[in-house]
C-alpha atoms as a PDB file:
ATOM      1  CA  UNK A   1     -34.107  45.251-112.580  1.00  0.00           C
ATOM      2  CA  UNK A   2     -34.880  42.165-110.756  1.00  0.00           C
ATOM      3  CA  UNK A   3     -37.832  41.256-112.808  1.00  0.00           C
ATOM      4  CA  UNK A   4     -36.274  41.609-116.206  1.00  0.00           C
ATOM      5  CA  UNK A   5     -33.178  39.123-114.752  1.00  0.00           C
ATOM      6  CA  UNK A   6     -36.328  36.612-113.951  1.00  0.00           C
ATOM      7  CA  UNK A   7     -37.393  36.672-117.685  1.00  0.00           C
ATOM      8  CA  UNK A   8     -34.024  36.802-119.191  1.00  0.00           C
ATOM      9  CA  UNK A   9     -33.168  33.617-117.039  1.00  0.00           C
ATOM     10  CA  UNK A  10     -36.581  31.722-117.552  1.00  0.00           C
ATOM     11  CA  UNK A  11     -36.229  32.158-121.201  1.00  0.00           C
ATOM     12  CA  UNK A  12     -32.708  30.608-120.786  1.00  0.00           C
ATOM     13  CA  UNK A  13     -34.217  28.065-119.203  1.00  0.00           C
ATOM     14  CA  UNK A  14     -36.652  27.267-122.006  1.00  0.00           C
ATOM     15  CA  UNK A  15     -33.567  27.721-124.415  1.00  0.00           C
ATOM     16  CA  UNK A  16     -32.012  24.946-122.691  1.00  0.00           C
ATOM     17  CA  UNK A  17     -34.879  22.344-122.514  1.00  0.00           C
ATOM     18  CA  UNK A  18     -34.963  22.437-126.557  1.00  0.00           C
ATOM     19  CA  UNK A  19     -31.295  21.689-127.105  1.00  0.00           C
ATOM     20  CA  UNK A  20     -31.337  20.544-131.406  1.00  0.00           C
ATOM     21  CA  UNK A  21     -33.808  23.864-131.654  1.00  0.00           C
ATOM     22  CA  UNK A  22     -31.076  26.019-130.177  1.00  0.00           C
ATOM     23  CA  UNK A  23     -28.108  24.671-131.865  1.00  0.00           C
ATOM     24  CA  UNK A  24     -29.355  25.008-135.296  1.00  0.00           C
ATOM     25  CA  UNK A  25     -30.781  28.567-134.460  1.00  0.00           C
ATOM     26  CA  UNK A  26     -26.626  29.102-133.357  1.00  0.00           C
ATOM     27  CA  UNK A  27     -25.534  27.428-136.422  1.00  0.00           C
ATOM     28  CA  UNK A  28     -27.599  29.510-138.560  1.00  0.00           C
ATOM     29  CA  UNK A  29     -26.261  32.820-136.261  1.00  0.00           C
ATOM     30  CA  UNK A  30     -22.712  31.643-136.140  1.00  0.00           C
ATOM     31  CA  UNK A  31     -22.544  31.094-140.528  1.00  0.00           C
ATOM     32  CA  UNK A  32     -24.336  34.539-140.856  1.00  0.00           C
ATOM     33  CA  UNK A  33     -21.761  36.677-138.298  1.00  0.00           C
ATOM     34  CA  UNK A  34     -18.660  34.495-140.378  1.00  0.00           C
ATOM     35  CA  UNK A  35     -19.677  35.844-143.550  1.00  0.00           C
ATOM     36  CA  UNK A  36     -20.307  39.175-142.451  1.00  0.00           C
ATOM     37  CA  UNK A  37     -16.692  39.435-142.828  1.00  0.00           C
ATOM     38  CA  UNK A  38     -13.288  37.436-142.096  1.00  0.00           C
ATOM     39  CA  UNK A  39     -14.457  34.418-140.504  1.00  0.00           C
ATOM     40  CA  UNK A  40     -12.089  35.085-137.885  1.00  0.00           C
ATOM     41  CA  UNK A  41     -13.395  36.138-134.054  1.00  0.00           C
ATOM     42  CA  UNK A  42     -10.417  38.162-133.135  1.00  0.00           C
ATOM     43  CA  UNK A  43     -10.684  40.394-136.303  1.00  0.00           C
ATOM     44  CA  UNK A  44     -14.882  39.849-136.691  1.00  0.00           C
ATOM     45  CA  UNK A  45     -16.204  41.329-133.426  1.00  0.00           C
ATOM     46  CA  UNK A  46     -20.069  40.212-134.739  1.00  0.00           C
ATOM     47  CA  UNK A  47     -18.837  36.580-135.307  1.00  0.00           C
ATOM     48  CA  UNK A  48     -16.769  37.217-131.481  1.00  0.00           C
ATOM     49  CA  UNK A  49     -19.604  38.345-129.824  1.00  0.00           C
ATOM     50  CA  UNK A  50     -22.054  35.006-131.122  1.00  0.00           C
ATOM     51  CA  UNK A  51     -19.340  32.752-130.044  1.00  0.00           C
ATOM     52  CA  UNK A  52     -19.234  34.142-126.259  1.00  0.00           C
ATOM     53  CA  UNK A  53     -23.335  34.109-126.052  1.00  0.00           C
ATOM     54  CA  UNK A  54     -23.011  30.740-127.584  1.00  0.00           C
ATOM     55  CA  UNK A  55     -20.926  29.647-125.193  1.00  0.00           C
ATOM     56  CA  UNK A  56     -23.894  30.531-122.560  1.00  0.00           C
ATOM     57  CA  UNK A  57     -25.779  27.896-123.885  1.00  0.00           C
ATOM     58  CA  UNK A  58     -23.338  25.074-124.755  1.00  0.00           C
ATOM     59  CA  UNK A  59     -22.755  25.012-127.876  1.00  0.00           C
ATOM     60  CA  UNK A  60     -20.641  22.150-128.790  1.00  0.00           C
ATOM     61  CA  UNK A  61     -17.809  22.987-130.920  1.00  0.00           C
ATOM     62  CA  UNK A  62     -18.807  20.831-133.982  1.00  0.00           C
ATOM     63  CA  UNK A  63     -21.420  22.933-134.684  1.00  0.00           C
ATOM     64  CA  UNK A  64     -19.468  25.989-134.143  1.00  0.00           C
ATOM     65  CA  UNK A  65     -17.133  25.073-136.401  1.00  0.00           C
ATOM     66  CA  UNK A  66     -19.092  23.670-138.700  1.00  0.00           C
ATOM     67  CA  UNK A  67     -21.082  26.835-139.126  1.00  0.00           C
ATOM     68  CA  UNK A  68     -17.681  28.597-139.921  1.00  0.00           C
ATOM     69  CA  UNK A  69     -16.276  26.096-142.359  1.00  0.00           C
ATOM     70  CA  UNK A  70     -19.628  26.616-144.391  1.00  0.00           C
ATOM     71  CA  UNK A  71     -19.153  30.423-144.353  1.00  0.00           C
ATOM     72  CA  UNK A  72     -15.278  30.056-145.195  1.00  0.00           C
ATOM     73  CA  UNK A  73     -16.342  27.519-148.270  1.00  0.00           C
ATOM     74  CA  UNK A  74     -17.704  30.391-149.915  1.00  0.00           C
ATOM     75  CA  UNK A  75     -21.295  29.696-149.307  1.00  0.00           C
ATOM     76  CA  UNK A  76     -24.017  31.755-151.449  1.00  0.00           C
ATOM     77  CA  UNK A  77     -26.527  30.821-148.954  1.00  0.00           C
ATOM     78  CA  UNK A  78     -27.768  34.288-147.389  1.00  0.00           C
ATOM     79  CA  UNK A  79     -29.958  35.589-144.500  1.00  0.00           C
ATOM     80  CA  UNK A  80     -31.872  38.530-144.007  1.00  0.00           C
ATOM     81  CA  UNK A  81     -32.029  40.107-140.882  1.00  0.00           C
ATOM     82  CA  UNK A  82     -35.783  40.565-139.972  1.00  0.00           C
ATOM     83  CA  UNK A  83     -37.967  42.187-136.575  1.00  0.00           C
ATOM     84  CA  UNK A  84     -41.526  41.388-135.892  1.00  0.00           C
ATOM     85  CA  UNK A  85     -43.544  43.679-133.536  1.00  0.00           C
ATOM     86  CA  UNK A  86     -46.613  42.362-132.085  1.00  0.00           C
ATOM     87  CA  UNK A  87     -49.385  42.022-129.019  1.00  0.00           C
ATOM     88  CA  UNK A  88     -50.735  39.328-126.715  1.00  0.00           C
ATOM     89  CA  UNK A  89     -53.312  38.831-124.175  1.00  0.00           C
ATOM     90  CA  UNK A  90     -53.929  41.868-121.806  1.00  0.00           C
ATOM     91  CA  UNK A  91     -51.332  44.432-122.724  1.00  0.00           C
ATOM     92  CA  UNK A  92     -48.083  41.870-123.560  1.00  0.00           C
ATOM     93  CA  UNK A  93     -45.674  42.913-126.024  1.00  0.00           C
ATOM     94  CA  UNK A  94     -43.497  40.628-128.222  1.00  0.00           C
ATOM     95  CA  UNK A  95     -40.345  41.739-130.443  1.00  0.00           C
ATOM     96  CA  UNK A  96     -39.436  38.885-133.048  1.00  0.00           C
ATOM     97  CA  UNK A  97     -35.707  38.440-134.079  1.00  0.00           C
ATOM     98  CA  UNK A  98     -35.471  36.369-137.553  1.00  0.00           C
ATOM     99  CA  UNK A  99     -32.950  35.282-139.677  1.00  0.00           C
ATOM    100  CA  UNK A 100     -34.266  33.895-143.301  1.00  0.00           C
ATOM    101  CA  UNK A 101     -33.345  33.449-146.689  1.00  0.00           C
ATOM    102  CA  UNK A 102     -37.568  33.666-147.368  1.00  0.00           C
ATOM    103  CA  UNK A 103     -38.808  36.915-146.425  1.00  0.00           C
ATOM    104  CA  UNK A 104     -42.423  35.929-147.408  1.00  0.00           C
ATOM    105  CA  UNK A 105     -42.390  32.793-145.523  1.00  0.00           C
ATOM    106  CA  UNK A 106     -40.930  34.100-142.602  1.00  0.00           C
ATOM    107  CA  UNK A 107     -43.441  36.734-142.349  1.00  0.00           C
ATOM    108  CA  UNK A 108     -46.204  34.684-143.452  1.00  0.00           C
ATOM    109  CA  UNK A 109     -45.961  32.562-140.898  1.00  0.00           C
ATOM    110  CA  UNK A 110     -44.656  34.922-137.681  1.00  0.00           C
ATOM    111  CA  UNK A 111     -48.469  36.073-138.541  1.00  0.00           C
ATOM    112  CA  UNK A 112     -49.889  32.793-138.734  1.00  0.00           C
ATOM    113  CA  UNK A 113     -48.339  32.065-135.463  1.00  0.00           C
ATOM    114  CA  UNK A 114     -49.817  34.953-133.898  1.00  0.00           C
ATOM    115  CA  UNK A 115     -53.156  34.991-135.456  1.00  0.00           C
ATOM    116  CA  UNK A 116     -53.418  31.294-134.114  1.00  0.00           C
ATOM    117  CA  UNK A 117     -52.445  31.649-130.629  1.00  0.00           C
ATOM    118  CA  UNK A 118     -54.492  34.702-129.444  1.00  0.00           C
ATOM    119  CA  UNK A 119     -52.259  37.655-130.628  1.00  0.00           C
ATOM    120  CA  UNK A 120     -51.568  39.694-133.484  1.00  0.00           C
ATOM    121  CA  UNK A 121     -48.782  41.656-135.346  1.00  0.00           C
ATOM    122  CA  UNK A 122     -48.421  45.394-134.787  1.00  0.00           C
ATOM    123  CA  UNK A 123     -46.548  47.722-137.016  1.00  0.00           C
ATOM    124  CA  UNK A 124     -42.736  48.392-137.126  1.00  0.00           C
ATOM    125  CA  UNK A 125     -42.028  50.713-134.124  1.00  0.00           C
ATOM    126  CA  UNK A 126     -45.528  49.354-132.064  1.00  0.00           C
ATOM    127  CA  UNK A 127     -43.895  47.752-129.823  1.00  0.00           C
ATOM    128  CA  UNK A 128     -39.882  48.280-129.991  1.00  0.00           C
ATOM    129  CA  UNK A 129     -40.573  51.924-128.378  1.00  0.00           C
ATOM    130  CA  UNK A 130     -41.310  50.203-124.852  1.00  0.00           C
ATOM    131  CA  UNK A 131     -38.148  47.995-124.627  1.00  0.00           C
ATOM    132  CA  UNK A 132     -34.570  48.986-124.055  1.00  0.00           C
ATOM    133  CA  UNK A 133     -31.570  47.538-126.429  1.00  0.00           C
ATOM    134  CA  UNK A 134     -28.851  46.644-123.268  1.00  0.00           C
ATOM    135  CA  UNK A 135     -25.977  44.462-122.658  1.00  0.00           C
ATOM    136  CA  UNK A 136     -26.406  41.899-120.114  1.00  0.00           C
ATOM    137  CA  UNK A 137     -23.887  39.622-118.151  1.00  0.00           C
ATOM    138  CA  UNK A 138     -24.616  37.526-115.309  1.00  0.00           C
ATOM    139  CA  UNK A 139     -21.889  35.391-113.443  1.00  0.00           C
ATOM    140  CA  UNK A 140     -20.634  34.187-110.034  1.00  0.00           C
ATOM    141  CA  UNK A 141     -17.746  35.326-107.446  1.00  0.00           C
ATOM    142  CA  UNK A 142     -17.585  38.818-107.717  1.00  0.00           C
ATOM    143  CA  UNK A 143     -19.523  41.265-105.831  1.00  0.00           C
ATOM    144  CA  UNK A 144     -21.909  44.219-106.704  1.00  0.00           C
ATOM    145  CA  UNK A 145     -19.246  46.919-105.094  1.00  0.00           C
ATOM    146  CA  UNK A 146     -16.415  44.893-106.450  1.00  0.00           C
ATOM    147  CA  UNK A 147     -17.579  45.319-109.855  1.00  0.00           C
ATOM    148  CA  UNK A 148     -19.190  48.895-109.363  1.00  0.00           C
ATOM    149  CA  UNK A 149     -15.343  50.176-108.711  1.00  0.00           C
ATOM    150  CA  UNK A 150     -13.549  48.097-111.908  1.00  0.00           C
ATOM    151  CA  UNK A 151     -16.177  49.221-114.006  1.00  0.00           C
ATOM    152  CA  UNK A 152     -15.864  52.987-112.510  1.00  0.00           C
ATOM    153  CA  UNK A 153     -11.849  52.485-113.159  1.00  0.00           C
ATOM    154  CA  UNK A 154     -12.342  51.867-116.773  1.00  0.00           C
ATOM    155  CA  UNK A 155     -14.526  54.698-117.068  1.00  0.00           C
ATOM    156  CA  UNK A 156     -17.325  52.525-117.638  1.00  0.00           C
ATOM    157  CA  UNK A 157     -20.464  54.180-116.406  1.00  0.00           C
ATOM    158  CA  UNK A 158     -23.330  50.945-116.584  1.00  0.00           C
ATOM    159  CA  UNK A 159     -27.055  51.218-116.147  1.00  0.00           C
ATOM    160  CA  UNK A 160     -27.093  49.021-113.188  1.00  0.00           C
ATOM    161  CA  UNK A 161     -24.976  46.063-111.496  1.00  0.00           C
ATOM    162  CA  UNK A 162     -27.358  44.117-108.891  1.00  0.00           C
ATOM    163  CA  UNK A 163     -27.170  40.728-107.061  1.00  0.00           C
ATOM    164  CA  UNK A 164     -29.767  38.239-107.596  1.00  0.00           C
ATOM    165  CA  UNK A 165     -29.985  34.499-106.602  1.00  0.00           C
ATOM    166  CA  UNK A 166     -25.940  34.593-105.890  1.00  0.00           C
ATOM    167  CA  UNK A 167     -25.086  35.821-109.231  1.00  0.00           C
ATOM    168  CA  UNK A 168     -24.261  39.359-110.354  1.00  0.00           C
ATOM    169  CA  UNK A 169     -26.272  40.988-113.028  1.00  0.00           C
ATOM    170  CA  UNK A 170     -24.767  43.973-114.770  1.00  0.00           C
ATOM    171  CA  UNK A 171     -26.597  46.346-117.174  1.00  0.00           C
ATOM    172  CA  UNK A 172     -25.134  48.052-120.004  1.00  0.00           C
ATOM    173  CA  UNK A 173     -24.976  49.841-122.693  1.00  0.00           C
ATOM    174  CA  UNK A 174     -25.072  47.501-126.150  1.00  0.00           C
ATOM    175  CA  UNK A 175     -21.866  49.800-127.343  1.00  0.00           C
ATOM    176  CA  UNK A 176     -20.340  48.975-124.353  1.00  0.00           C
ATOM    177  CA  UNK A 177     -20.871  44.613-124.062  1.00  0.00           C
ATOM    178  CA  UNK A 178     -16.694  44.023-125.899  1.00  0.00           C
ATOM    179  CA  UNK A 179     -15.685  46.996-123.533  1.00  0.00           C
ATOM    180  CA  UNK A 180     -17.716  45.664-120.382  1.00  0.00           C
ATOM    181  CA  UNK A 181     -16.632  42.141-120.940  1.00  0.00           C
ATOM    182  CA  UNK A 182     -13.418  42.548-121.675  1.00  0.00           C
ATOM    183  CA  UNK A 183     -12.679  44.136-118.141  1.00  0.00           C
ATOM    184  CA  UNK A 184     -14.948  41.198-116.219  1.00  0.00           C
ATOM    185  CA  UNK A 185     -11.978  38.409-118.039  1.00  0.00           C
ATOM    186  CA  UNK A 186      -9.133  40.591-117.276  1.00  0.00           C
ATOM    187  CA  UNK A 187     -10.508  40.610-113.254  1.00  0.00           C
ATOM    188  CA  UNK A 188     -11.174  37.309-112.737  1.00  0.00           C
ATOM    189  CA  UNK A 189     -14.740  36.400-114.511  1.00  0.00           C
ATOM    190  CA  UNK A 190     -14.322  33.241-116.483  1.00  0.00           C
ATOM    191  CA  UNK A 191     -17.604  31.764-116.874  1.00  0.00           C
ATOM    192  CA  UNK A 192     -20.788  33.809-117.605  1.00  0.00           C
ATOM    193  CA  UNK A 193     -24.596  32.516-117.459  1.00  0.00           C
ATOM    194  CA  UNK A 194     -25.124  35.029-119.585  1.00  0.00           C
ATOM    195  CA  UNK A 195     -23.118  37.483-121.919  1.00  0.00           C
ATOM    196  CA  UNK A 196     -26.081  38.838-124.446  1.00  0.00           C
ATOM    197  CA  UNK A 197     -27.447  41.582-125.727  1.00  0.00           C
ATOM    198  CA  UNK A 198     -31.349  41.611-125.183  1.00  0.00           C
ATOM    199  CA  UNK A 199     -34.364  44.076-125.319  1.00  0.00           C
ATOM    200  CA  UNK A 200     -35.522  44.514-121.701  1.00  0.00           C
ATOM    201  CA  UNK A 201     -39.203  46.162-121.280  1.00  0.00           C
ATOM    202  CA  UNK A 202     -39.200  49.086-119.382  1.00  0.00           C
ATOM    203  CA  UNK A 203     -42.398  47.974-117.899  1.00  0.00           C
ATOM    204  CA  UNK A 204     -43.885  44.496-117.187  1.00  0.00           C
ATOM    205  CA  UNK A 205     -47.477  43.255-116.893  1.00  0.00           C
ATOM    206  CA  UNK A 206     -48.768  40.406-114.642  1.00  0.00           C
ATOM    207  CA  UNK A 207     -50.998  38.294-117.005  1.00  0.00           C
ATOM    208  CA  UNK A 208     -54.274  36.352-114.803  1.00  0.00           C
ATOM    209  CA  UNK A 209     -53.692  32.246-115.114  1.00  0.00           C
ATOM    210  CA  UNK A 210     -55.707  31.943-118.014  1.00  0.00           C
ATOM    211  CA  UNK A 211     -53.913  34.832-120.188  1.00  0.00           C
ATOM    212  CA  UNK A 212     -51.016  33.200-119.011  1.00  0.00           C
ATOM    213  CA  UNK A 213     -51.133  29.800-120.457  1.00  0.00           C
ATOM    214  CA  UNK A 214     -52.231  31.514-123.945  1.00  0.00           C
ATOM    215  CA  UNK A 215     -49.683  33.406-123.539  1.00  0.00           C
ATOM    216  CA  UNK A 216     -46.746  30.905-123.246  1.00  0.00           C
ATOM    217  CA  UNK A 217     -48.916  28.889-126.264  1.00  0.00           C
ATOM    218  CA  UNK A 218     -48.125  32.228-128.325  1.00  0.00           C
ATOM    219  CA  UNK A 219     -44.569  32.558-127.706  1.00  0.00           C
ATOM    220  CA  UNK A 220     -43.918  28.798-127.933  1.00  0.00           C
ATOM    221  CA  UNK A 221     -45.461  28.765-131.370  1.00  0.00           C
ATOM    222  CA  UNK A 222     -43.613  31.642-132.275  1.00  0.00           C
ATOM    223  CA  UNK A 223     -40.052  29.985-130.874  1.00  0.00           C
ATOM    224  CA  UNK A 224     -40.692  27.245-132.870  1.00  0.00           C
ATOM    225  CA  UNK A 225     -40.675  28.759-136.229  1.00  0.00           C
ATOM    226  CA  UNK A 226     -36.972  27.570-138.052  1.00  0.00           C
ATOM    227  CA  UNK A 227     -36.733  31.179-139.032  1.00  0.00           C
ATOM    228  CA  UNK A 228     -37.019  33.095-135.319  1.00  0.00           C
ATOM    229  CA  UNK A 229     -33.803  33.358-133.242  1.00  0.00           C
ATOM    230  CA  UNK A 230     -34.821  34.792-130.349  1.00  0.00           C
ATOM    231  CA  UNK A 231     -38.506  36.749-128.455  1.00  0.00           C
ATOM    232  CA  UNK A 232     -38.413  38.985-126.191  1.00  0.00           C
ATOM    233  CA  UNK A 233     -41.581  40.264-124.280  1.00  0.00           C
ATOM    234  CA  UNK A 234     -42.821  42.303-121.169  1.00  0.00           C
ATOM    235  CA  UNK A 235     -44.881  39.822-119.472  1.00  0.00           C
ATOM    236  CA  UNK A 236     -43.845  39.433-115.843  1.00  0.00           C
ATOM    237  CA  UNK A 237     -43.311  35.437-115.444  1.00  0.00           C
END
């Protein structure tokens, strides 16, 4: 699972580079998992699980809790939870994640974006089909055996644990990411690069140069949208 580890980091990466872009997208996460019920982590596992992935990325606290203080005011602000299926250059597949409180603009323009930049929308269930919904955590200082036998203890069978570029990746099920996580603290893993749920293709494609650049034009457009929290595709980077 080497490859999909590449993507999930270099889309990290490009999380990173856009810091104001990725803070308001956590705000916007952060208010929606609060209200969802008590705006509490330890009793609101939604709002629990946002807070550890935003913790990934460096979040700074004031936005954290500003995000929660807006959902404990009683805010009638509300989002809809929204995915976009759709196709790129040469066989690449894209999955949208929105949140909006304008169904027809969001849609409106997730098509726009694609139409412009050399794709277009598919269907619900086009593209979904080809990806896998799995838990992923990548950190530092344990090994791929050492973790193997903890998670084996707890009964805890993952798809995969692997070592890439010094860190160990581990696979697993999306029921399982509180479980999974909550045995990595209790052995020693404090810090995570990543702690997410994603959709991971089960297949990749190598775009040529030139598919490549219109590719990364498509999912930049699409990234910038206020309304799209995250993309995740199949194209081997």
């Amino acid at each position: 699972m080497g490859r999909k580890w590449n993507n999930i980091k270099d889309k990290k990466a490009q999380k990173d580079k856009n810091t104001s872009r990725i803070y308001a997208k956590f705000g916007r996460e952060i208010y929606v998992a609060a209200k969802s019920g008590e705006p509490d982590p330890e009793s609101n596992q939604n709002l629990k699980f946002v807070l550890e992935k935003a913790k990934t990325y460096s979040v700074p606290k004031h936005i954290i809790d500003k995000a929660i203080e807006k959902a404990k005011g009683g805010s009638e602000e509300n989002y809809d939870e929204l995915r976009y299926e759709g196709f790129g250059p040469s066989g690449s597949m894209l999955i949208v994640d929105a949140l909006t409180n304008n169904v027809n603009r969001t849609a409106s323009d997730v098509r726009a974006a694609f139409g412009k930049n050399g794709g277009n929308m598919g269907v619900s269930g086009s593209v979904a089909y080809m990806f896998n919904h799995t838990a992923v955590f990548a950190f530092k200082g344990k090994s791929v055996d050492e973790i193997f036998e903890l998670l084996l203890e707890e009964d805890l069978d993952v798809r995969d644990v692997v070592e890439e570029e010094e860190l160990t990746i581990v696979y697993a099920e999306p029921d399982q990411f509180s479980q999974v996580q909550n045995v990595l603290k209790e052995n020693g893993v404090e810090d995570f690069e990543v702690a997410e749920l994603s959709m991971l293709a089960q297949s990749e494609v190598t775009l040529s140069e030139e598919d490549q650049d219109t590719f990364e034009k498509l999912v930049d457009a699409i990234e910038d949208l206020e309304d799209v929290q995250q993309v995740f595709h199949n194209v081997d980077l």
